[in-house]
N, C-alpha and C. Protein backbone atom coordinates (compact mmCIF):
# COMPACT_ATOMS: atom_id res chain seq x y z
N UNK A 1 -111.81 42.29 36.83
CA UNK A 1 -111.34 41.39 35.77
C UNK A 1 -109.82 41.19 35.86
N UNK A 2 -109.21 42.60 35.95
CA UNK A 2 -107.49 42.13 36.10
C UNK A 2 -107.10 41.68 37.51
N UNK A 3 -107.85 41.81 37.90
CA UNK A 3 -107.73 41.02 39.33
C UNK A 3 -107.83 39.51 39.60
N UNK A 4 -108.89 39.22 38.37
CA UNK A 4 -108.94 37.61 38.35
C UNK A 4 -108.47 37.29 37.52
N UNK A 5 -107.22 37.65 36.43
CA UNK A 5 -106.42 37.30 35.84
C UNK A 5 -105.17 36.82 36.63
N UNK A 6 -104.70 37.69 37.56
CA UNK A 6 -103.83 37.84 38.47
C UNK A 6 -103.43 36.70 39.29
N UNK A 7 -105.11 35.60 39.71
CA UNK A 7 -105.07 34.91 40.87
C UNK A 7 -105.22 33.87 40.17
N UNK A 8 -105.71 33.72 38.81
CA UNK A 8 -105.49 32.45 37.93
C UNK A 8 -104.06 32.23 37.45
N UNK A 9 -103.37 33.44 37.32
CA UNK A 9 -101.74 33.24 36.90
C UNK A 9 -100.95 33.12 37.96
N UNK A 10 -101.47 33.37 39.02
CA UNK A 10 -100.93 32.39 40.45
C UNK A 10 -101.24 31.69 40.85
N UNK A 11 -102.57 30.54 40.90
CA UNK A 11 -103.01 30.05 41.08
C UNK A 11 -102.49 28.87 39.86
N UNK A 12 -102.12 28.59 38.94
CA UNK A 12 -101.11 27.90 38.00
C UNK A 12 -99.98 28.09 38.38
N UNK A 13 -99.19 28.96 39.26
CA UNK A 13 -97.75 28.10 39.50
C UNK A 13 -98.02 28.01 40.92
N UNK A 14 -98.89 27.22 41.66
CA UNK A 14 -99.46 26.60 42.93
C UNK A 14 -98.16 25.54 42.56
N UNK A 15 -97.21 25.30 43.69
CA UNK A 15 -96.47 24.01 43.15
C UNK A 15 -96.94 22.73 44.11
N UNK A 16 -97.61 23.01 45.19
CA UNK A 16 -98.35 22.44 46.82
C UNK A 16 -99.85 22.25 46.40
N UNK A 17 -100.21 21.43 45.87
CA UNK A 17 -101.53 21.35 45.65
C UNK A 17 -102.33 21.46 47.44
N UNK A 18 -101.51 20.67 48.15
CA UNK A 18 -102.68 21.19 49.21
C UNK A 18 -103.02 22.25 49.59
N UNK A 19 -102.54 23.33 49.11
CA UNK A 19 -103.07 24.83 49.64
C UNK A 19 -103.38 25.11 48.15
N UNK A 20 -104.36 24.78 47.46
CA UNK A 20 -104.93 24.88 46.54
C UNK A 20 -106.75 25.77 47.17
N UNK A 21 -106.75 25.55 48.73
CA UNK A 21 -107.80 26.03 49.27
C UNK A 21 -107.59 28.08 49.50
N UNK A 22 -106.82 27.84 49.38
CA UNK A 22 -106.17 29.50 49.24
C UNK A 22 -106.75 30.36 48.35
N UNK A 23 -107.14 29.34 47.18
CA UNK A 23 -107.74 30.10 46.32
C UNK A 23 -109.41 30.20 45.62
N UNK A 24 -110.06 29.46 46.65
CA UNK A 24 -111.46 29.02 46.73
C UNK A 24 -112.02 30.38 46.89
N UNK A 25 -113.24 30.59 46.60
CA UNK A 25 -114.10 31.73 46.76
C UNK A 25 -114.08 32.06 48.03
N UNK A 26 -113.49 33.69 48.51
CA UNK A 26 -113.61 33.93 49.70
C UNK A 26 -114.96 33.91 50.60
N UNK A 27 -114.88 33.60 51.93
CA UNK A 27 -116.27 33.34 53.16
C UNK A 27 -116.20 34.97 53.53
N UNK A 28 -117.11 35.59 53.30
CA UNK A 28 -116.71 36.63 53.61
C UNK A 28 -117.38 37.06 54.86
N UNK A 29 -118.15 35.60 55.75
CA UNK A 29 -118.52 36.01 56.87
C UNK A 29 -117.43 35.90 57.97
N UNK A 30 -116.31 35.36 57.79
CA UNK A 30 -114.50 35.65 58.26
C UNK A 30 -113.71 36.27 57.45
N UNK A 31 -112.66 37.01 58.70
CA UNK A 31 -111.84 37.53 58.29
C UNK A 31 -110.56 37.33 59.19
N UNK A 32 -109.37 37.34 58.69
CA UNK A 32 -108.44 37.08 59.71
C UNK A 32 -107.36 38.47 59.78
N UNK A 33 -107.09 39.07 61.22
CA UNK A 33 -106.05 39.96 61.46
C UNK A 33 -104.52 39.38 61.94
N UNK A 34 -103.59 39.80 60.79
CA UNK A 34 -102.39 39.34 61.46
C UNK A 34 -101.19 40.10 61.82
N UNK A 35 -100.15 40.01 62.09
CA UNK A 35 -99.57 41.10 62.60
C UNK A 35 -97.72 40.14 62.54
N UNK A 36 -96.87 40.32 62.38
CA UNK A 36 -95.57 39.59 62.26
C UNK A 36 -94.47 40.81 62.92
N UNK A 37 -93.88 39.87 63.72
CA UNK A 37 -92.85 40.56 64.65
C UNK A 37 -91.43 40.31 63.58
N UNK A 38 -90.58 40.64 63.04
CA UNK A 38 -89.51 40.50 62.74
C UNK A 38 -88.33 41.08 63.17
N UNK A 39 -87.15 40.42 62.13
CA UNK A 39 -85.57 41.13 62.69
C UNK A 39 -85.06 42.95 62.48
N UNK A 40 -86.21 43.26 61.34
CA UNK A 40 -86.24 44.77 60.78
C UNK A 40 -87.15 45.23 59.82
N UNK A 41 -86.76 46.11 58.97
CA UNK A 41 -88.15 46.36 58.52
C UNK A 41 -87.64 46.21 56.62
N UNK A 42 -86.76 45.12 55.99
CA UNK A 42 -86.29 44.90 55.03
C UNK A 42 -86.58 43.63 54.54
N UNK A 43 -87.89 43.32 54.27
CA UNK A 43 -88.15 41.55 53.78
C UNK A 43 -87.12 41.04 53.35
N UNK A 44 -86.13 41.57 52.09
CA UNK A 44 -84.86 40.71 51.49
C UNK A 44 -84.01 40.21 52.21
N UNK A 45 -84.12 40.87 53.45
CA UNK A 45 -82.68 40.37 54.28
C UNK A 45 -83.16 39.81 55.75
N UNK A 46 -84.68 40.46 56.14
CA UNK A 46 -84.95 40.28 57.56
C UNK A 46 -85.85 39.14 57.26
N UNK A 47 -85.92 38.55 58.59
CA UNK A 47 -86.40 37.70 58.85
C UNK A 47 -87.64 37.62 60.01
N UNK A 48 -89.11 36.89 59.97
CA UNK A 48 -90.23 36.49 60.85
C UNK A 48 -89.31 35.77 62.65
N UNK A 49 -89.83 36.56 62.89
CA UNK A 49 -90.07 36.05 64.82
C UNK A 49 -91.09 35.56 64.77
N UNK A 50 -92.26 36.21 65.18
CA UNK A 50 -93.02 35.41 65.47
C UNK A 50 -94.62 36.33 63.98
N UNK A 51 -95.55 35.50 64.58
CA UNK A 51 -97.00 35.31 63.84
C UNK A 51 -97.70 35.80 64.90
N UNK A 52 -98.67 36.58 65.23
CA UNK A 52 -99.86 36.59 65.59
C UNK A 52 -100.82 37.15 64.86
N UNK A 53 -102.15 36.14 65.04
CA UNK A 53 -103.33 36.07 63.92
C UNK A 53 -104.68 35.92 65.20
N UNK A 54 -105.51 36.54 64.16
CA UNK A 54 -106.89 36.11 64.94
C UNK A 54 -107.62 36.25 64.03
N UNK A 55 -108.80 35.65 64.01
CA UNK A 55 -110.39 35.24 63.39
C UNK A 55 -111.52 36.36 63.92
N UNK A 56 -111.52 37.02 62.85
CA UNK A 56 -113.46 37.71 63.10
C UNK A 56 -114.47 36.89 62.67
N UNK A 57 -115.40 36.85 62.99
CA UNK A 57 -116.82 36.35 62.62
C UNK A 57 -117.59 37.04 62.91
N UNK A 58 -118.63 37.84 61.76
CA UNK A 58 -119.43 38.51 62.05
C UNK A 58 -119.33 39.80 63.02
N UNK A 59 -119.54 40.06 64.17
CA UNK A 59 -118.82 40.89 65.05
C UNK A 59 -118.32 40.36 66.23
N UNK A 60 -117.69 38.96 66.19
CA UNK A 60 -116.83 38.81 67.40
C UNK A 60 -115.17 38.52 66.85
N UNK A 61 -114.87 38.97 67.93
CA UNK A 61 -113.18 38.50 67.76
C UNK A 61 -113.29 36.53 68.58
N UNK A 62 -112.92 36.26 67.39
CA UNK A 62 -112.53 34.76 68.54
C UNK A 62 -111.06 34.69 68.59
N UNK A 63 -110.79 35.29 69.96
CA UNK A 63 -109.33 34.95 70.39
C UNK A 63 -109.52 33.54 70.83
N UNK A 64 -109.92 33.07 71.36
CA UNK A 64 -109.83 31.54 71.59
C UNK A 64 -109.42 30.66 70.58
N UNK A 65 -109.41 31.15 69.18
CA UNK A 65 -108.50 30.79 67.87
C UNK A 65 -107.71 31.46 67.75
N UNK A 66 -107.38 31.92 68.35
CA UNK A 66 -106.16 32.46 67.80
C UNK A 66 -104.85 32.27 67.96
N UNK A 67 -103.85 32.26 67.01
CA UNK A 67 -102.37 31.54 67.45
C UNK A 67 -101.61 32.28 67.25
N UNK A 68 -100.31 32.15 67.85
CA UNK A 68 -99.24 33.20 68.19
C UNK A 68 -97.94 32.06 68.03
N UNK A 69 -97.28 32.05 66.96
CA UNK A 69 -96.24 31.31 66.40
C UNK A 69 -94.96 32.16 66.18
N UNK A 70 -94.45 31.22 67.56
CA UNK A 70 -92.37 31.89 67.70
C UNK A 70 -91.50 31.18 66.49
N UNK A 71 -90.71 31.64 65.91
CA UNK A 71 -89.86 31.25 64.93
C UNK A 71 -88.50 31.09 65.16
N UNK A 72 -87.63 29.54 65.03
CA UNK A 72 -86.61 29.31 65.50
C UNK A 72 -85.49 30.29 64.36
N UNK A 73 -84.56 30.95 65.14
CA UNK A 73 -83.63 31.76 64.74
C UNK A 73 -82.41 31.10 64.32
N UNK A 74 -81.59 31.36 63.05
CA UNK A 74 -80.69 30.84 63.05
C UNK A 74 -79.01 31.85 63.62
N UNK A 75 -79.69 33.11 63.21
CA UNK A 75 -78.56 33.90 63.96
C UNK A 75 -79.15 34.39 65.31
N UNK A 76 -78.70 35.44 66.39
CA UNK A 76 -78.81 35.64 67.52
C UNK A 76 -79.48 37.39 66.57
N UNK A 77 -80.35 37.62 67.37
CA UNK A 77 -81.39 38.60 67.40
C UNK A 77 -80.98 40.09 67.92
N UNK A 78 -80.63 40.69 67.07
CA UNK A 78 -79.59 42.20 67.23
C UNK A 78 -80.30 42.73 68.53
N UNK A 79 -79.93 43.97 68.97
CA UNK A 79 -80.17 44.28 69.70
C UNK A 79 -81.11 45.55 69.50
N UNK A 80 -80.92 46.24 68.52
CA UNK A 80 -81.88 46.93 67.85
C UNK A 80 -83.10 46.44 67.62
N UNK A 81 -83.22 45.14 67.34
CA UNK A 81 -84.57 44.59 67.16
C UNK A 81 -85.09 43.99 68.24
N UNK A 82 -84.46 43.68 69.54
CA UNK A 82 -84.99 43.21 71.21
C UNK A 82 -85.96 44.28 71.67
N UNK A 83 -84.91 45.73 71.26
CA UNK A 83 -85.58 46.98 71.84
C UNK A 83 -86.72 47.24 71.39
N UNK A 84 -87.37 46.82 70.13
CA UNK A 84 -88.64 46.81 69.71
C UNK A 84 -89.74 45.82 70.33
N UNK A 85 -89.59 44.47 69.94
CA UNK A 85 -90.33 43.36 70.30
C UNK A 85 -89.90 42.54 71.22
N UNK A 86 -88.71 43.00 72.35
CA UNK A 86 -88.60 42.81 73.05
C UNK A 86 -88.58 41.24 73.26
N UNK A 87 -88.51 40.80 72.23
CA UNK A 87 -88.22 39.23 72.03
C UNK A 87 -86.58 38.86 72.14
N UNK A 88 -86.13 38.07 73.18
CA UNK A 88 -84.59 38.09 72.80
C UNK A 88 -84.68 36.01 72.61
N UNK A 89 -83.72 35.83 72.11
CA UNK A 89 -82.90 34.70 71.79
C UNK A 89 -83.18 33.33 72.36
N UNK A 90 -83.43 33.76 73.93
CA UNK A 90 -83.35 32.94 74.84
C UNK A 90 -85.33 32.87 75.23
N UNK A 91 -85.66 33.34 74.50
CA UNK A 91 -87.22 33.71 74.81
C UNK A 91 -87.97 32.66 74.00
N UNK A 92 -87.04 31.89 73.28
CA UNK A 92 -87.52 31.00 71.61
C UNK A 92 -87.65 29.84 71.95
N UNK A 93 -87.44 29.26 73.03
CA UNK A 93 -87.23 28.14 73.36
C UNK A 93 -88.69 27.26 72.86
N UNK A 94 -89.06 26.38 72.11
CA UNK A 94 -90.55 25.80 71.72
C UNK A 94 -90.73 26.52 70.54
N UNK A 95 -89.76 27.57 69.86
CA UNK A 95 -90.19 27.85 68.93
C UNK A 95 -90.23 26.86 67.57
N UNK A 96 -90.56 27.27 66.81
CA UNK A 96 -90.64 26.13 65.44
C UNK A 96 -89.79 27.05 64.22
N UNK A 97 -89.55 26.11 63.06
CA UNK A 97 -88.64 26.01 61.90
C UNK A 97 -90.03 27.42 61.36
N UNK A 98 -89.23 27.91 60.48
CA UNK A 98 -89.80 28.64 59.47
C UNK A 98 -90.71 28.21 58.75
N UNK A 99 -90.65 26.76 58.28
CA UNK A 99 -91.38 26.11 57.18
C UNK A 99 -92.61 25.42 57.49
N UNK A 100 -92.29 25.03 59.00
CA UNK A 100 -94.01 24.63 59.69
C UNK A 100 -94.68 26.04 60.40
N UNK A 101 -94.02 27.07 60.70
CA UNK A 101 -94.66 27.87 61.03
C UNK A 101 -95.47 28.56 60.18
N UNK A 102 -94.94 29.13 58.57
CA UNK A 102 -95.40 29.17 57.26
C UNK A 102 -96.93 28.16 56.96
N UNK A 103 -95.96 27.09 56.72
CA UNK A 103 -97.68 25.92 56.74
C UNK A 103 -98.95 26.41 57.84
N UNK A 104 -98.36 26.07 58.87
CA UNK A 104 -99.54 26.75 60.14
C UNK A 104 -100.19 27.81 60.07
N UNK A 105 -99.40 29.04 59.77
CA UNK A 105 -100.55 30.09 59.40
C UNK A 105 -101.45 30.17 58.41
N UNK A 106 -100.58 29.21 56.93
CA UNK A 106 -101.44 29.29 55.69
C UNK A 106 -102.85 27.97 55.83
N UNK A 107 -102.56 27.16 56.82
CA UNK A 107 -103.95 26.83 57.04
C UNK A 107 -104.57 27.25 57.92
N UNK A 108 -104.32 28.05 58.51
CA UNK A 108 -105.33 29.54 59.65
C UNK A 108 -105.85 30.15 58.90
N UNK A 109 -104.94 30.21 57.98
CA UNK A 109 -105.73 31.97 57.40
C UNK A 109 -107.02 31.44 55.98
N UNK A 110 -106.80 30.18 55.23
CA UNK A 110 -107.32 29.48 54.39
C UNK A 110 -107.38 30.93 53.27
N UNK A 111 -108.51 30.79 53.29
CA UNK A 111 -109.16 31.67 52.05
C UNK A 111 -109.44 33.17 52.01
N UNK A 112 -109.37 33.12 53.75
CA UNK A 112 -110.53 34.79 54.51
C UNK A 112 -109.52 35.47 53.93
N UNK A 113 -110.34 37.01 53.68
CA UNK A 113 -109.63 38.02 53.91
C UNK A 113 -108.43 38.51 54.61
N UNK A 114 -107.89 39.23 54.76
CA UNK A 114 -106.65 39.83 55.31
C UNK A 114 -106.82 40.87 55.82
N UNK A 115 -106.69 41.30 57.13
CA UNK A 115 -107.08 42.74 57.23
C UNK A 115 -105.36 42.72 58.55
N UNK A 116 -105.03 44.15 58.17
CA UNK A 116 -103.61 44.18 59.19
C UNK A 116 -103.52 45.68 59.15
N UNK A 117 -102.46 46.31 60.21
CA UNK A 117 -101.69 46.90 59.76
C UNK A 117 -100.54 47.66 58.96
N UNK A 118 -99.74 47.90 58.29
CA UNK A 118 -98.84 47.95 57.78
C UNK A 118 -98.88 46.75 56.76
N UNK A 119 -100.46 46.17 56.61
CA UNK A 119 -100.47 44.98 55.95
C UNK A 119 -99.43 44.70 54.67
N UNK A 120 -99.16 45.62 53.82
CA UNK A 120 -97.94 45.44 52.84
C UNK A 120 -97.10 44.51 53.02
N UNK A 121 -96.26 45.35 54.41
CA UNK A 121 -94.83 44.69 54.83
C UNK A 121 -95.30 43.44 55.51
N UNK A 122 -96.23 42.90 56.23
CA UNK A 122 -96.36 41.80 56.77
C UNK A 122 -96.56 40.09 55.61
N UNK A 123 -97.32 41.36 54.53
CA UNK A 123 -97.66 39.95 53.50
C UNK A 123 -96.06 39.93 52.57
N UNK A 124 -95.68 41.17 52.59
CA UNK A 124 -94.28 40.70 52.04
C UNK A 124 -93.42 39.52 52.75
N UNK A 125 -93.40 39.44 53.74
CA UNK A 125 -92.47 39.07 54.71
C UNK A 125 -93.33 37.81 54.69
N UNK A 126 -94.71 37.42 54.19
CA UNK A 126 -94.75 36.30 54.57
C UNK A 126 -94.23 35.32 52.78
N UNK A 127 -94.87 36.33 51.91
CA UNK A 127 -94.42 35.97 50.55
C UNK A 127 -92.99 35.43 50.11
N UNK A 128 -91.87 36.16 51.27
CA UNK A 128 -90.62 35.98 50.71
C UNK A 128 -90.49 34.48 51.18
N UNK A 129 -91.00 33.31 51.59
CA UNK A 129 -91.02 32.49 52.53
C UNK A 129 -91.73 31.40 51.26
N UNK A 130 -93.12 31.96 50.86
CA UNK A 130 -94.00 30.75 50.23
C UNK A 130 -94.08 31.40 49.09
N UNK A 131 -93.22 31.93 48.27
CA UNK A 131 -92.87 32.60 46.86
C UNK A 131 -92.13 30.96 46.57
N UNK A 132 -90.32 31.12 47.10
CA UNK A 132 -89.96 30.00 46.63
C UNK A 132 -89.95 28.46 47.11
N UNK A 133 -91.19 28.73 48.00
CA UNK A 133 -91.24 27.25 48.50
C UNK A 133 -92.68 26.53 48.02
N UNK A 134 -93.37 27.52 47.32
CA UNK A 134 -94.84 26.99 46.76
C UNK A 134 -95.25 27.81 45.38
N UNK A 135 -94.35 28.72 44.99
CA UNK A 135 -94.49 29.32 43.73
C UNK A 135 -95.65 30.72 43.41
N UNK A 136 -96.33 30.52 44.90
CA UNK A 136 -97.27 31.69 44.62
C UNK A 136 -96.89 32.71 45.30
N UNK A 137 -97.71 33.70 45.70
CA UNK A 137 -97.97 34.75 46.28
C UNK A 137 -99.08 34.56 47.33
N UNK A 138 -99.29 35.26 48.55
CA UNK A 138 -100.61 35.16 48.89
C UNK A 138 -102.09 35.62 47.98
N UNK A 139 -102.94 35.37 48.02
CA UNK A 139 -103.73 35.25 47.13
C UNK A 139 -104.71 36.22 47.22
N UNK A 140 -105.07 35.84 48.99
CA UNK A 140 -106.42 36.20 49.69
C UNK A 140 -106.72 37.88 49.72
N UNK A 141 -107.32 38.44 49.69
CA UNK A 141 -108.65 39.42 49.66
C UNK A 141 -107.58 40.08 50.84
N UNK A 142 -107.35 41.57 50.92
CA UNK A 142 -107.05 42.64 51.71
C UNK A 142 -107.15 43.98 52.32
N UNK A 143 -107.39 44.03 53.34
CA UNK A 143 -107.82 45.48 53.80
C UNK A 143 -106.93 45.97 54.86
N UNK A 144 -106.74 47.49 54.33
CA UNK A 144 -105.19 47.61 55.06
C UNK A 144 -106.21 48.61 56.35
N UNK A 145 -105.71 48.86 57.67
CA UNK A 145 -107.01 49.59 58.92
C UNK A 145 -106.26 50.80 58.38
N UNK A 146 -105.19 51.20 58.02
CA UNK A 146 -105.03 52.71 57.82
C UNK A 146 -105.34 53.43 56.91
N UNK A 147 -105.80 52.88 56.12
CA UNK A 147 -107.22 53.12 54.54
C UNK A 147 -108.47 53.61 55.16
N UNK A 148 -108.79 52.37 55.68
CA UNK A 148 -110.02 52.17 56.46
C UNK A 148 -110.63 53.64 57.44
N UNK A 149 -109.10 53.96 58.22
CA UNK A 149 -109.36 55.07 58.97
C UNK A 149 -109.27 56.55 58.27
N UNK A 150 -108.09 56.22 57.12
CA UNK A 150 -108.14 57.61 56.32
C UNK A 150 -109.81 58.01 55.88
N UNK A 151 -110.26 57.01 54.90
CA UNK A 151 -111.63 57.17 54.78
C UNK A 151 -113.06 57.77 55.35
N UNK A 152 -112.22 57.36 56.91
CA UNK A 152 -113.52 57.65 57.68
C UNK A 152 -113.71 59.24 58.42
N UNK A 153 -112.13 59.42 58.39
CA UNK A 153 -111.24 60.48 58.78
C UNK A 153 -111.61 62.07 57.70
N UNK A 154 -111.03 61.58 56.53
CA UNK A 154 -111.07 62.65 55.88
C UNK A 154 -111.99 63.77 55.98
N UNK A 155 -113.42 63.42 55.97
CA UNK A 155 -114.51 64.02 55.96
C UNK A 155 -114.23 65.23 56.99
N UNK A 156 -113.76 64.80 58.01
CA UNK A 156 -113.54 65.96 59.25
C UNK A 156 -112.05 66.72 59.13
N UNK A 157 -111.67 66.52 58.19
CA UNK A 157 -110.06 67.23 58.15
C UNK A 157 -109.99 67.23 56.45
N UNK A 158 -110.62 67.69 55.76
CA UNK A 158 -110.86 67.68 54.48
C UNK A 158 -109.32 68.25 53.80
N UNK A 159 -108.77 69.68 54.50
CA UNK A 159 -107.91 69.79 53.80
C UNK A 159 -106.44 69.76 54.68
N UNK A 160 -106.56 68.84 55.46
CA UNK A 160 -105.73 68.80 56.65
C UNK A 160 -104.91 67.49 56.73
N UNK A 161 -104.07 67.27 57.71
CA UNK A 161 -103.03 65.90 57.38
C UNK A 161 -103.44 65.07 58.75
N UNK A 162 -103.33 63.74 58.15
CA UNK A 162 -103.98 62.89 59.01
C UNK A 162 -102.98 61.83 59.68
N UNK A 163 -103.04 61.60 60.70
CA UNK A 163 -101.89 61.37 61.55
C UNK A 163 -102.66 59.54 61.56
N UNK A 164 -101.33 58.79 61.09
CA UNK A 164 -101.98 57.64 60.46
C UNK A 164 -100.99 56.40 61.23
N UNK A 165 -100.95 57.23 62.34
CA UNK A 165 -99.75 56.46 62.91
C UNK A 165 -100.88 55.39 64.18
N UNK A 166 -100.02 54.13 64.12
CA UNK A 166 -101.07 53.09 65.12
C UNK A 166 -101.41 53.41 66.41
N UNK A 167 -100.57 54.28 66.98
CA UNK A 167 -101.27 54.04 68.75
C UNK A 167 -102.08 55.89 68.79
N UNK A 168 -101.78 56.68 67.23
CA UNK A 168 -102.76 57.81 67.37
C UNK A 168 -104.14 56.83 67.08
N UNK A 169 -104.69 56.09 65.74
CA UNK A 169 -105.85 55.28 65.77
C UNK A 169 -106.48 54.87 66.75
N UNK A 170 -105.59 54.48 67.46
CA UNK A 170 -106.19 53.75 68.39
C UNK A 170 -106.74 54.76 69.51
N UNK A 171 -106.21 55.77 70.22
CA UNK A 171 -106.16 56.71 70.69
C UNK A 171 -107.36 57.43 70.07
N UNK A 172 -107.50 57.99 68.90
CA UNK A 172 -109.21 58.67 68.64
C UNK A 172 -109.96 58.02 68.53
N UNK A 173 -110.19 56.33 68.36
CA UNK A 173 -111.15 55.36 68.39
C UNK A 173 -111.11 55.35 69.82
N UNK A 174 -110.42 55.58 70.89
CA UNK A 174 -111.07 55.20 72.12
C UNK A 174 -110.84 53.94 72.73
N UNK A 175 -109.74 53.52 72.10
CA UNK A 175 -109.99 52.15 72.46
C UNK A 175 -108.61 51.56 73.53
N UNK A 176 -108.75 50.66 73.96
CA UNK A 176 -107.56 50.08 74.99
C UNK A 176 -106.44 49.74 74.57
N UNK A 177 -104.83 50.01 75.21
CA UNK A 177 -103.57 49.32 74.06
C UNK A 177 -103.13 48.66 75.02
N UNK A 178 -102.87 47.44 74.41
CA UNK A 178 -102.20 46.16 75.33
C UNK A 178 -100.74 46.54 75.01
N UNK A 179 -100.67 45.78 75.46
CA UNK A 179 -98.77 45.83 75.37
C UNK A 179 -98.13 45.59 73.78
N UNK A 180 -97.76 46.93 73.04
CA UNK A 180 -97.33 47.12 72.43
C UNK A 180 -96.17 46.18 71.68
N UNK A 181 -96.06 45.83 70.45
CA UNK A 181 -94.66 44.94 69.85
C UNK A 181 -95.07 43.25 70.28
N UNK A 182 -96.02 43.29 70.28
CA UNK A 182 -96.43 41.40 70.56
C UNK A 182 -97.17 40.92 69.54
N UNK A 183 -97.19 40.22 68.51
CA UNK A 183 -97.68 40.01 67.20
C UNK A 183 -99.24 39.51 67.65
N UNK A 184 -99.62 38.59 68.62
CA UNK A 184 -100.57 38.64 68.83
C UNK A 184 -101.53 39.65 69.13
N UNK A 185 -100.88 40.56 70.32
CA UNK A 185 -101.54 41.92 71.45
C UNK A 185 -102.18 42.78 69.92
N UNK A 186 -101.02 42.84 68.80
CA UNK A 186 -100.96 43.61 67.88
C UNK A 186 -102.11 43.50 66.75
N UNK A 187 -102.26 41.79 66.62
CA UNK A 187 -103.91 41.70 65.90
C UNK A 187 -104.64 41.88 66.41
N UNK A 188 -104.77 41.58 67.63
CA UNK A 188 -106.18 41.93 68.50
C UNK A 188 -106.44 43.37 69.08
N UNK A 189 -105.60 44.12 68.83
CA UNK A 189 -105.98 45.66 68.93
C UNK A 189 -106.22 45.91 67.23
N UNK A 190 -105.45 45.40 66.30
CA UNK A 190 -106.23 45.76 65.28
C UNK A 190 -107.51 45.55 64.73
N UNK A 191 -107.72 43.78 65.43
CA UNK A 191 -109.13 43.69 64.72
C UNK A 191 -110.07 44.55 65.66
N UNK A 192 -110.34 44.85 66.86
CA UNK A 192 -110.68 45.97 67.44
C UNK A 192 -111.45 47.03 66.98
N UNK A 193 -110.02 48.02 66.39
CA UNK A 193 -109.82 49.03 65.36
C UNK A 193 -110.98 48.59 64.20
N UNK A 194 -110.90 47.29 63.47
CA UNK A 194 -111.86 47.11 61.99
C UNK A 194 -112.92 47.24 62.61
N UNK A 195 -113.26 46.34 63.93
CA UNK A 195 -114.89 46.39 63.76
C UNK A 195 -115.38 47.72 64.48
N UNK A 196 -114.61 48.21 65.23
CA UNK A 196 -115.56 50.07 65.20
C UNK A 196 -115.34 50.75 64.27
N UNK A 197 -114.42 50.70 63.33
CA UNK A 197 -114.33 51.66 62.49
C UNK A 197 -115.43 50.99 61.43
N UNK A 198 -115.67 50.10 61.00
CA UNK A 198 -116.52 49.67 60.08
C UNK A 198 -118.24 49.49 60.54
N UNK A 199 -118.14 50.12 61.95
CA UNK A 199 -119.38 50.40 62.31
C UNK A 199 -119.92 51.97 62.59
N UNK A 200 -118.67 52.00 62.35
CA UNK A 200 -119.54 54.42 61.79
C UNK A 200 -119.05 54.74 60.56
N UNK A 201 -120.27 55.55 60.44
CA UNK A 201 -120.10 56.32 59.01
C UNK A 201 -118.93 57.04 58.71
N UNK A 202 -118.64 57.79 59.66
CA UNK A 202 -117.93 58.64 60.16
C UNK A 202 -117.47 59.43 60.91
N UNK A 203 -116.44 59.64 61.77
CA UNK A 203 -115.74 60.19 62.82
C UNK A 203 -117.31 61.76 63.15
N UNK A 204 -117.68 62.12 62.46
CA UNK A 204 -118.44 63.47 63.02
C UNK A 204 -119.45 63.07 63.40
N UNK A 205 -119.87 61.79 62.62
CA UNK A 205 -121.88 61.01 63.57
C UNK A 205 -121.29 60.37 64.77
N UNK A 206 -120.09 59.76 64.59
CA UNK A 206 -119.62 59.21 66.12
C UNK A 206 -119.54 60.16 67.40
N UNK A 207 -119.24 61.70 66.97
CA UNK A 207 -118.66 62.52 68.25
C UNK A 207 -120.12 63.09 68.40
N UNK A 208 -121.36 62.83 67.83
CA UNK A 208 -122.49 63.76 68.05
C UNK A 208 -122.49 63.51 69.30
């Protein structure tokens, strides 16, 4: 109930009627993973590089939808933040304005769910962007994978600390790491991560 109070009192300061689809009853046979490269890890002050997103359906990943959106810079890209995402300055060339890249993802992502990493900071970072340029918030339905894994986790480490860090996940799921710090590489190892983890009960029926 306070949840759908929440999306009706954002859903009234919509100032863009065309993304009025944002707030339609979620499909919950999609879901979209996204992942945002930025200048640091401070929404107020930092700023989006790039977008990478992808589409689940049912149990496939369709990377063949999926888009990976560079963001034109207005200052030059520290060097502290190259060493991460390894994105420098001169790498932007075809990139796009903030404000069509914004539009572009918010009609990717429409209505689906949200499922990410560090999902918090990514929807912050996209909020600080379409807060004052459309009056809302993102709207859509969220599932953060390091919930997902605590959950599945706990059972086998009941009174123990759970190492919730991304390339350990990935590492006890078993699974392959692409090249690290690429907003795209970065959804598609996460959506990965959702659909095995949301296909065992739990980490101890998996190791039988």
């Amino acid at each position: 109930m306070f949840e759908g109070l929440i999306k009706k009192w954002n859903r009234k300061h919509l100032k863009d009627e065309r993304f009025s689809f944002l707030f339609d009853d979620t499909d919950e046979d999609e879901i979209v993973v996204f992942d945002c490269e930025t200048t640091g890890l401070n929404p107020k002050v930092d700023n989006i590089i790039s977008i990478g997103a992808v589409k689940i359906k049912g149990n496939r990943i369709l990377t063949n939808e999926a888009i990976h959106i560079f963001v034109k810079q207005e200052e030059q890209i520290s060097h502290e933040s190259i060493t991460i995402h390894k994105i420098r300055h001169c790498d932007l060339n075809g990139a796009i304005d903030i404000e069509e890249a914004i539009e572009k993802f918010l009609y990717y992502i429409g209505n689906r769910k949200l499922v990410g990493y560090y999902l918090e900071f990514d929807v912050a970072m996209i909020n600080k962007y379409i807060k004052p340029t459309f009056g809302i918030t993102l709207p859509n339905k969220r599932e953060e994978i390091s919930a997902i894994y605590y959950d599945k986790k706990i059972s086998t480490i009941p009174q123990g600390h759970i190492d919730l860090r991304f390339d350990t996940i990935l590492q006890d799921l078993a699974l392959p790491k692409l090249q690290a710090h690429d907003a795209l590489n970065d959804a598609i190892m996460t959506a990965i991560m959702y659909l095995k983890l949301t296909h065992i009960k739990s980490f101890e029926i998996m190791r039988r």
